[in-house]
N, C-alpha and C. Protein backbone atom coordinates (compact mmCIF):
# COMPACT_ATOMS: atom_id res chain seq x y z
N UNK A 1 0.85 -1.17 0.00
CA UNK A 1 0.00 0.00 0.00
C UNK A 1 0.89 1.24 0.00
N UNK A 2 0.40 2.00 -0.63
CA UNK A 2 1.56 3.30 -0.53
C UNK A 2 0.69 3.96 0.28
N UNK A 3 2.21 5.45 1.08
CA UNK A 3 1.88 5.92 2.30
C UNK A 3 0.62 7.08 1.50
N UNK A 4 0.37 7.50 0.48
CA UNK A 4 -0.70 8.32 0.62
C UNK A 4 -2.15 7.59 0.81
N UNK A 5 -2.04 6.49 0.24
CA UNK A 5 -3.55 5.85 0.43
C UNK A 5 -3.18 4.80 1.93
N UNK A 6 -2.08 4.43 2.59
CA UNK A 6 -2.20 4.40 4.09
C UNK A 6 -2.84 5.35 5.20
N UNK A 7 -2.27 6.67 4.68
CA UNK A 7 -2.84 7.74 5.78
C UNK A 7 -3.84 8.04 5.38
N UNK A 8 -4.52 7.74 4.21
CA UNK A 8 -6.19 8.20 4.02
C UNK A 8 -6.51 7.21 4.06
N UNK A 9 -6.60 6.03 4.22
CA UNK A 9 -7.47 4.77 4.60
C UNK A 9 -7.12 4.92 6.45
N UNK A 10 -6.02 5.51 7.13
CA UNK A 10 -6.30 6.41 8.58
C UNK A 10 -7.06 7.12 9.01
N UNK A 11 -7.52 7.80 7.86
CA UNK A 11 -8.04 9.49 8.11
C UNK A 11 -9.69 8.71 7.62
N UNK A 12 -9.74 7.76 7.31
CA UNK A 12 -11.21 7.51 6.36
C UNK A 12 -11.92 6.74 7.85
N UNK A 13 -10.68 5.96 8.49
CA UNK A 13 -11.34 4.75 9.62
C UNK A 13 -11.74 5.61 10.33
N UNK A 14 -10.67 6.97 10.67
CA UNK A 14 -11.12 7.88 11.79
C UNK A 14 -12.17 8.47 11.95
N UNK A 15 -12.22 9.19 10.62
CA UNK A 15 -13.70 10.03 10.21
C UNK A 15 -14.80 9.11 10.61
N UNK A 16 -14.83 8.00 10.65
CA UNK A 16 -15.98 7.12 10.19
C UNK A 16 -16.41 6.56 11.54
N UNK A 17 -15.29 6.20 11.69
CA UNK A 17 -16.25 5.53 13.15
C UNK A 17 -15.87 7.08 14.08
N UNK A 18 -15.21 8.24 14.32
CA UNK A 18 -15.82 9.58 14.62
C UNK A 18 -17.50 9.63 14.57
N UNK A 19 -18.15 9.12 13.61
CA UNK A 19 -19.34 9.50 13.23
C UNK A 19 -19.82 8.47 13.91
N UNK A 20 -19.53 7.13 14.42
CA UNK A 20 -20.30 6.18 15.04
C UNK A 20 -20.92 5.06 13.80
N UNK A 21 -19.73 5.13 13.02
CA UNK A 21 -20.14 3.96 12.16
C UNK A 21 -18.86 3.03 12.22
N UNK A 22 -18.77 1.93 12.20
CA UNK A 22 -18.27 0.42 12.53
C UNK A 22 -17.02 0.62 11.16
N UNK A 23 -15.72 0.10 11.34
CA UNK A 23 -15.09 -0.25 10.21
C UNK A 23 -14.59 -1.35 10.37
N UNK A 24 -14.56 -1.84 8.79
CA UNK A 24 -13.84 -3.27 8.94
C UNK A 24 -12.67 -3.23 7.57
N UNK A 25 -12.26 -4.29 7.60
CA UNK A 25 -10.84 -4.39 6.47
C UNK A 25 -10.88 -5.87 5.80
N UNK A 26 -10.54 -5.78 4.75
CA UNK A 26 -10.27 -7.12 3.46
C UNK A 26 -8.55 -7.10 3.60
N UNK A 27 -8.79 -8.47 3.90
CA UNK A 27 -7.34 -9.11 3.36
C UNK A 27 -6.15 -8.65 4.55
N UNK A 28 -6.58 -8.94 5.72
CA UNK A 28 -5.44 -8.29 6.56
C UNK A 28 -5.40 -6.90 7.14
N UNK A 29 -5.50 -5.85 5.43
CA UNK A 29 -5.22 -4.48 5.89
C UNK A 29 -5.24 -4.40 7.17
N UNK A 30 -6.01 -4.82 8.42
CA UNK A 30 -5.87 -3.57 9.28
C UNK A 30 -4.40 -3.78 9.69
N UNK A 31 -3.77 -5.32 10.04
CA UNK A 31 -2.29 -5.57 10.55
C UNK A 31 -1.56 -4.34 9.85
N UNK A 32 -1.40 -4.42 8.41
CA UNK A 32 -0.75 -3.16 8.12
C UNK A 32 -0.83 -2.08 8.35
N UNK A 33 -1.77 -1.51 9.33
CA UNK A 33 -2.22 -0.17 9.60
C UNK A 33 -2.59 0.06 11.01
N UNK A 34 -2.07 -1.05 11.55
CA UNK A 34 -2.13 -1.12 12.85
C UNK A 34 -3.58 -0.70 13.70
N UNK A 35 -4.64 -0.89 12.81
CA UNK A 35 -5.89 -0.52 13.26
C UNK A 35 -6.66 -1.87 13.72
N UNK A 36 -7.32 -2.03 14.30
CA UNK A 36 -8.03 -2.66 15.28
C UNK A 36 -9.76 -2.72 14.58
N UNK A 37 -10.16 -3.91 13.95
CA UNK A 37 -10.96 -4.20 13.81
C UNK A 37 -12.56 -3.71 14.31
N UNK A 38 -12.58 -4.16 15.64
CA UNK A 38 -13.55 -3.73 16.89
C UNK A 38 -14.68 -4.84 16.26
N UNK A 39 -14.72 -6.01 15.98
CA UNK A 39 -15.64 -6.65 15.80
C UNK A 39 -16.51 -7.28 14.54
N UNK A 40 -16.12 -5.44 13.81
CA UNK A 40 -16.84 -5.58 12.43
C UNK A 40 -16.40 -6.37 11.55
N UNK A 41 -17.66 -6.33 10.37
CA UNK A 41 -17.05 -7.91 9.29
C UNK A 41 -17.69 -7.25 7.98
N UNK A 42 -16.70 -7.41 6.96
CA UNK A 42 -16.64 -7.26 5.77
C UNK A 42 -18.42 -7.50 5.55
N UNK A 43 -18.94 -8.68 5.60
CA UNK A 43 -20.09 -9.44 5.10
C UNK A 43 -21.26 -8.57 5.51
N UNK A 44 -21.15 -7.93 7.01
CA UNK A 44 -22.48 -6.90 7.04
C UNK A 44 -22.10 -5.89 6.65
N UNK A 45 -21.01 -5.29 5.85
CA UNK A 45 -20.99 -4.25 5.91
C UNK A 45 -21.89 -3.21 4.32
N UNK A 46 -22.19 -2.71 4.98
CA UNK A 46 -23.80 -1.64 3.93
C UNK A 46 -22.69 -0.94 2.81
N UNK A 47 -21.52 -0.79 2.74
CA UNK A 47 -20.62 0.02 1.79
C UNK A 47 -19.47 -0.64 1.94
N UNK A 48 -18.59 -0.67 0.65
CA UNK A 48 -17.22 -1.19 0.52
C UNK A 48 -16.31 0.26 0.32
N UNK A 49 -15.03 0.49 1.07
CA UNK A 49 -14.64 1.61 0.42
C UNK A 49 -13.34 0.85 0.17
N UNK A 50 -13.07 1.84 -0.98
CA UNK A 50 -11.89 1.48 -1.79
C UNK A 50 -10.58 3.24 -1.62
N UNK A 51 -9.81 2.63 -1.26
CA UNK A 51 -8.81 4.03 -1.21
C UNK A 51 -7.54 3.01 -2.02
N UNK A 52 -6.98 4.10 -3.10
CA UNK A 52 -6.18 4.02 -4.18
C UNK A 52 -6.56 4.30 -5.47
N UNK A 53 -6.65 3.78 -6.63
CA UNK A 53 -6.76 4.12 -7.93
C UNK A 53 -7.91 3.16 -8.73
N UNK A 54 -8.16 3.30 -9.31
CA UNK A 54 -9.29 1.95 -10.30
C UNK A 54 -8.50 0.77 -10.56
N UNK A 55 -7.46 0.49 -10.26
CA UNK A 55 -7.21 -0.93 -10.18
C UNK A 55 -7.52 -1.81 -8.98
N UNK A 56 -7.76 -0.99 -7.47
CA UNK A 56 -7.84 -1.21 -6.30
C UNK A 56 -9.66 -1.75 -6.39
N UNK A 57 -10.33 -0.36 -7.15
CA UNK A 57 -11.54 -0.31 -7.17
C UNK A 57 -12.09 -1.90 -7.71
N UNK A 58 -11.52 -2.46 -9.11
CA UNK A 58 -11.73 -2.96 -9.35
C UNK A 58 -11.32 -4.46 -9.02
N UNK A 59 -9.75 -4.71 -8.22
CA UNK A 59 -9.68 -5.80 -7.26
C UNK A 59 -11.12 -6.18 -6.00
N UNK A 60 -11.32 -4.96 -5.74
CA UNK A 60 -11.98 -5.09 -4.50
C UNK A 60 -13.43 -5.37 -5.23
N UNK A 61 -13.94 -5.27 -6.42
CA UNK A 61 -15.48 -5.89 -7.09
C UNK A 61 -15.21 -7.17 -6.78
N UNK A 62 -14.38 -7.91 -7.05
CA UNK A 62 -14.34 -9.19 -7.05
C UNK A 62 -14.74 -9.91 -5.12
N UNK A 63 -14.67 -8.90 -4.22
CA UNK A 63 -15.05 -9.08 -2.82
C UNK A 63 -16.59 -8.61 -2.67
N UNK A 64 -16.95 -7.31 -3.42
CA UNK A 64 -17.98 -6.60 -2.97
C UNK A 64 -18.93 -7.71 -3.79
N UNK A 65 -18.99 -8.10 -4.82
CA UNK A 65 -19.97 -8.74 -5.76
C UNK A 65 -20.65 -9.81 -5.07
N UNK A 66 -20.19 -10.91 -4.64
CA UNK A 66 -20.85 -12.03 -4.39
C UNK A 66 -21.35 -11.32 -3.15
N UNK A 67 -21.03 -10.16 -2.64
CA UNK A 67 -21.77 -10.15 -1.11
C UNK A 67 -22.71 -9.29 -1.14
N UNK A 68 -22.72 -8.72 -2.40
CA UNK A 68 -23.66 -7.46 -2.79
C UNK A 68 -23.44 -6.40 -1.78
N UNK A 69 -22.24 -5.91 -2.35
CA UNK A 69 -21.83 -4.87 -1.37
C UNK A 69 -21.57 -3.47 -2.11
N UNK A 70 -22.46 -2.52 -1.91
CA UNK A 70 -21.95 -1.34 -3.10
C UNK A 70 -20.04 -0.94 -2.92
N UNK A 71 -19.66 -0.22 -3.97
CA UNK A 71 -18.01 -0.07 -3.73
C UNK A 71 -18.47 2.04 -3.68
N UNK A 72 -17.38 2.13 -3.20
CA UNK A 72 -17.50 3.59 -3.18
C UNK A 72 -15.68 4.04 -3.29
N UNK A 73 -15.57 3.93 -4.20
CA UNK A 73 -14.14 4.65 -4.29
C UNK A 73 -13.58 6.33 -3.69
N UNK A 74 -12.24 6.07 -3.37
CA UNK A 74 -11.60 7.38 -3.07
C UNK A 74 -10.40 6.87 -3.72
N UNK A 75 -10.12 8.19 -4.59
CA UNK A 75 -8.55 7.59 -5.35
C UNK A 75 -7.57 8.86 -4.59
N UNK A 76 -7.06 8.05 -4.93
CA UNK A 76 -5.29 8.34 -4.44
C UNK A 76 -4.06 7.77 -5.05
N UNK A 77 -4.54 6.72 -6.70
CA UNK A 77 -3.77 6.84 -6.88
C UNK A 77 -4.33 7.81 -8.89
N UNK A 78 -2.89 6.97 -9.95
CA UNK A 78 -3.35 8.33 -10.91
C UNK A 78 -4.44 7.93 -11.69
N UNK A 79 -5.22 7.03 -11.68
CA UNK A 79 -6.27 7.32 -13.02
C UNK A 79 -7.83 7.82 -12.46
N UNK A 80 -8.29 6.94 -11.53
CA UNK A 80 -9.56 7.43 -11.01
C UNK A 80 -10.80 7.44 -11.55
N UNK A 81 -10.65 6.94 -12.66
CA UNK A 81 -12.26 7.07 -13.63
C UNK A 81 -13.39 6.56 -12.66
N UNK A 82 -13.05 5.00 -11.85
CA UNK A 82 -14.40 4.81 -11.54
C UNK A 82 -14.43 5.22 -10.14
N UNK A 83 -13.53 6.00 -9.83
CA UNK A 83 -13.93 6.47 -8.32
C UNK A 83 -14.63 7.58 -8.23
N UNK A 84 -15.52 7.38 -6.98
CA UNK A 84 -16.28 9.01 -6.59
C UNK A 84 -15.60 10.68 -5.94
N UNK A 85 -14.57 10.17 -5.29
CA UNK A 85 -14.21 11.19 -4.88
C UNK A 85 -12.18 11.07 -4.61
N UNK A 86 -11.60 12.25 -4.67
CA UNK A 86 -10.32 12.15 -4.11
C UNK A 86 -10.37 11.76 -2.53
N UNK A 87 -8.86 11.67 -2.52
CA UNK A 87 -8.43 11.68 -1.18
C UNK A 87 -8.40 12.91 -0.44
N UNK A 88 -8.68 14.13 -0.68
CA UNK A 88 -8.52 15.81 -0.07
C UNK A 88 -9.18 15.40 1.34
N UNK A 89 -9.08 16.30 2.71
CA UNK A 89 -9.19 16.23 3.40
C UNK A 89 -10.74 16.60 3.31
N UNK A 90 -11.09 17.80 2.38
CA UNK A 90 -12.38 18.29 2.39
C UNK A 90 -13.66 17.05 1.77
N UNK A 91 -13.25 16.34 1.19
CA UNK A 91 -13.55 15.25 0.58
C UNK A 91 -14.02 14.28 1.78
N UNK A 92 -13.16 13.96 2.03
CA UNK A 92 -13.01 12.81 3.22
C UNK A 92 -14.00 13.33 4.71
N UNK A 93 -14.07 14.32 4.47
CA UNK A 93 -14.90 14.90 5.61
C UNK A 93 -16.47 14.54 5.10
N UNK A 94 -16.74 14.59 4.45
CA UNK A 94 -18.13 14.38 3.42
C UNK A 94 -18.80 13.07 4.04
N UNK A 95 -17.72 12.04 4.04
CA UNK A 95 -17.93 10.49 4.28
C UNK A 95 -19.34 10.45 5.30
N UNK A 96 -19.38 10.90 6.33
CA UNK A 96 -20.51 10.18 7.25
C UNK A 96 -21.29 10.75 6.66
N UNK A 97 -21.61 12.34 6.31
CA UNK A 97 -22.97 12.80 5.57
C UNK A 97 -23.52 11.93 4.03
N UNK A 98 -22.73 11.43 3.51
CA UNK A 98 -22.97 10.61 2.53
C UNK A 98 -23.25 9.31 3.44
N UNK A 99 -23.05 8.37 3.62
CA UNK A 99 -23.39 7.54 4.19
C UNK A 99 -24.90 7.88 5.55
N UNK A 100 -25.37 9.04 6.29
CA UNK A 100 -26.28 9.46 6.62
C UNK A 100 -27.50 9.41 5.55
N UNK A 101 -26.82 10.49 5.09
CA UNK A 101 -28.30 11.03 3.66
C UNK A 101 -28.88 9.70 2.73
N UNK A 102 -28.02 8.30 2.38
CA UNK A 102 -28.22 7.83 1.62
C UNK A 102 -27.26 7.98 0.11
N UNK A 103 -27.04 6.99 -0.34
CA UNK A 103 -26.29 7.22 -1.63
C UNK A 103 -27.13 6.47 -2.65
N UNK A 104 -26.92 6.91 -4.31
CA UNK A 104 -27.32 5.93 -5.16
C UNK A 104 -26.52 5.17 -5.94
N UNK A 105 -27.08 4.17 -6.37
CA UNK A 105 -25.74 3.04 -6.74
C UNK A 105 -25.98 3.15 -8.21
N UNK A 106 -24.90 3.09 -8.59
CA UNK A 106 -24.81 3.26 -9.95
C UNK A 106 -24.01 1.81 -10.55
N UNK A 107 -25.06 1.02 -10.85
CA UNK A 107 -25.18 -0.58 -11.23
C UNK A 107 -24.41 -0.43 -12.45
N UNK A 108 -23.24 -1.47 -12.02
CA UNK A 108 -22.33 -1.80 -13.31
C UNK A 108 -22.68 -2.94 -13.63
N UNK A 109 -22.26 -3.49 -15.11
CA UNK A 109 -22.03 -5.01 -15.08
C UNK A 109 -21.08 -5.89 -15.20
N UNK A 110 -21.04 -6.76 -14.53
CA UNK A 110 -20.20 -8.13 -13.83
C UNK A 110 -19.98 -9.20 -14.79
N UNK A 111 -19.06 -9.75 -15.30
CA UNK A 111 -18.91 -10.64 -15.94
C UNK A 111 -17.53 -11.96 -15.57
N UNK A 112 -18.15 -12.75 -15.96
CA UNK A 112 -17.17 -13.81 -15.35
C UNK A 112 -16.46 -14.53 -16.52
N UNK A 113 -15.34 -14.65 -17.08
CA UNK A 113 -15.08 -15.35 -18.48
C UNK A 113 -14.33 -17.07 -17.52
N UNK A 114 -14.69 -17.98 -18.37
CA UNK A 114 -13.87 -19.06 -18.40
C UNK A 114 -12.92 -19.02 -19.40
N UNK A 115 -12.33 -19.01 -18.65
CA UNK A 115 -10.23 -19.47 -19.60
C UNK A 115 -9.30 -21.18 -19.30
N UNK A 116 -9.49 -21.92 -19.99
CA UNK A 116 -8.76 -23.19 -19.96
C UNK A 116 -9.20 -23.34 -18.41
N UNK A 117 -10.21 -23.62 -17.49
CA UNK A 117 -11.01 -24.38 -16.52
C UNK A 117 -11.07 -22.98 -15.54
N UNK A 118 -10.44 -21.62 -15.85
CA UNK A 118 -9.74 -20.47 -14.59
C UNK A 118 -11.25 -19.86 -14.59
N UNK A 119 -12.01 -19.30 -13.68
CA UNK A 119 -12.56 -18.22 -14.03
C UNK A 119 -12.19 -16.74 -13.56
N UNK A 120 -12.63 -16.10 -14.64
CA UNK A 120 -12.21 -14.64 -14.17
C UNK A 120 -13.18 -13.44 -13.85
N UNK A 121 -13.01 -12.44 -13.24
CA UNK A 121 -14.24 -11.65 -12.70
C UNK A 121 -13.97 -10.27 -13.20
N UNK A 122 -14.68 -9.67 -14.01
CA UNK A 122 -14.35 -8.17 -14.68
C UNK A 122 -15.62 -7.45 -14.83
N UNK A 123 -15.16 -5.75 -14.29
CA UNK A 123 -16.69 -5.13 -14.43
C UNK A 123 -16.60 -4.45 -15.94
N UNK A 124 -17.74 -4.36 -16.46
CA UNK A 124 -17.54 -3.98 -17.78
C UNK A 124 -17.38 -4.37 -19.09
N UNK A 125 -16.24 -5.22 -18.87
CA UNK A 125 -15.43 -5.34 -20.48
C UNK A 125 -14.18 -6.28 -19.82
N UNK A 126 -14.44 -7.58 -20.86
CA UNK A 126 -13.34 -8.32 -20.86
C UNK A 126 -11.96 -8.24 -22.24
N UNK A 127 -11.45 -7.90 -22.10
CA UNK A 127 -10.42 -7.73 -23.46
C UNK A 127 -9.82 -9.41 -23.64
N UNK A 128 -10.37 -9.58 -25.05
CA UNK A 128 -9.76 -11.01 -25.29
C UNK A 128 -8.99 -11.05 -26.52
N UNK A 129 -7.40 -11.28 -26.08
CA UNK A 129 -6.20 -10.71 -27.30
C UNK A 129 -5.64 -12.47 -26.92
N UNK A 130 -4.01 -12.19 -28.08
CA UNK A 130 -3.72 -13.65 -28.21
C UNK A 130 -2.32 -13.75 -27.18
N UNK A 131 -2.03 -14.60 -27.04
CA UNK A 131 -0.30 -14.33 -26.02
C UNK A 131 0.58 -14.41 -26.78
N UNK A 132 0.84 -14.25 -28.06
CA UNK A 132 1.58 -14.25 -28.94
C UNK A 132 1.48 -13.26 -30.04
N UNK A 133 2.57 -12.62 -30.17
CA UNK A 133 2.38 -11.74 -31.15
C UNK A 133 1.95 -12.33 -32.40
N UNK A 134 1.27 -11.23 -32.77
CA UNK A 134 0.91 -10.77 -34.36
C UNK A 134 0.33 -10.65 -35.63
N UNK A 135 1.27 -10.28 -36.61
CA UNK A 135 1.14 -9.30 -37.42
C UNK A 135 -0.12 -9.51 -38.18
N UNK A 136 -0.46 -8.13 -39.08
CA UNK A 136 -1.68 -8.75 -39.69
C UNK A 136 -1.12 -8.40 -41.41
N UNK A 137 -1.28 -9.31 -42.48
CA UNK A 137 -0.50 -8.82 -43.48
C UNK A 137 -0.73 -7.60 -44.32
C-alpha cells in the first residue's frame, strides 16, 4: 500500500467511526495499519470503500460482488475514472454525511469469463487478445 492511500485509509477509519459507524478491512489491511478491527465484518458491511486508484476499485469488485456490497471509491492513486471522490481532506470529511443522507448506486455489469477451466471476474469489459504476437499482413 503506498503511504498516501495508508494515511487516508487512517483518516477515512477515523472520520468514520468519529461519526459512530463500525469499520472493517479485506485481506489483513488492518495488521498493516495497525488498526483494530472492533468486531466488524466485511459481510455486514452496507458500503465497501476502496482508497487508491481503479485498479484497487476494481480488485476489490471481485469481494464486494458475491456479497452485494456497493463499492465507493476514493482515489489516491493516478487514473480514477471509476472512483467518486479524491483523497482531499475536504472530501473525506463528506464520508458520514454521505453515508447518513443515503447514496445511489450506480449498477455496473459483472462478468465472469472461463479461460482453460480459470474463471475470471471483470466489471464492464473483458479484453480477449492472443499471447503471442501478431502481425496482420
Amino acid at each position: 500500500m503506498r503511504d498516501h492511500a495508508r494515511q487516508t485509509a487512517i483518516e477515512v477509519t477515523r472520520t468514520l467511526r468519529g461519526a459512530g459507524f463500525d469499520v472493517a478491512f479485506c485481506d489483513g489491511q488492518e495488521r498493516a495499519l495497525g488498526i483494530s478491527t472492533e468486531g466488524a465484518s466485511v459481510e455486514s458491511a452496507i458500503l465497501l470503500v476502496t482508497i487508491g486508484g481503479d485498479g484497487t476499485l476494481l480488485r476489490a469488485a471481485r469481494i464486494a460482488a458475491p456479497l452485494s456490497i456497493p463499492l465507493f471509491g476514493i482515489n489516491t492513486g493516478r487514473l480514477g475514472f471509476l472512483t467518486e471522490i479524491d483523497g482531499s481532506a475536504q472530501e473525506l470529511a463528506r464520508l458520514p454525511q454521505i453515508l447518513r443522507d443515503g447514496f445511489t448506486i450506480d449498477r455496473r455489469i459483472a462478468l465472469v469469463a472461463a479461460v482453460h477451466g480459470q474463471l475470471h471476474f471483470a466489471l464492464n469489459d473483458i479484453v480477449v487478445r492472443r499471447t503471442t504476437p501478431h502481425m496482420m499482413p
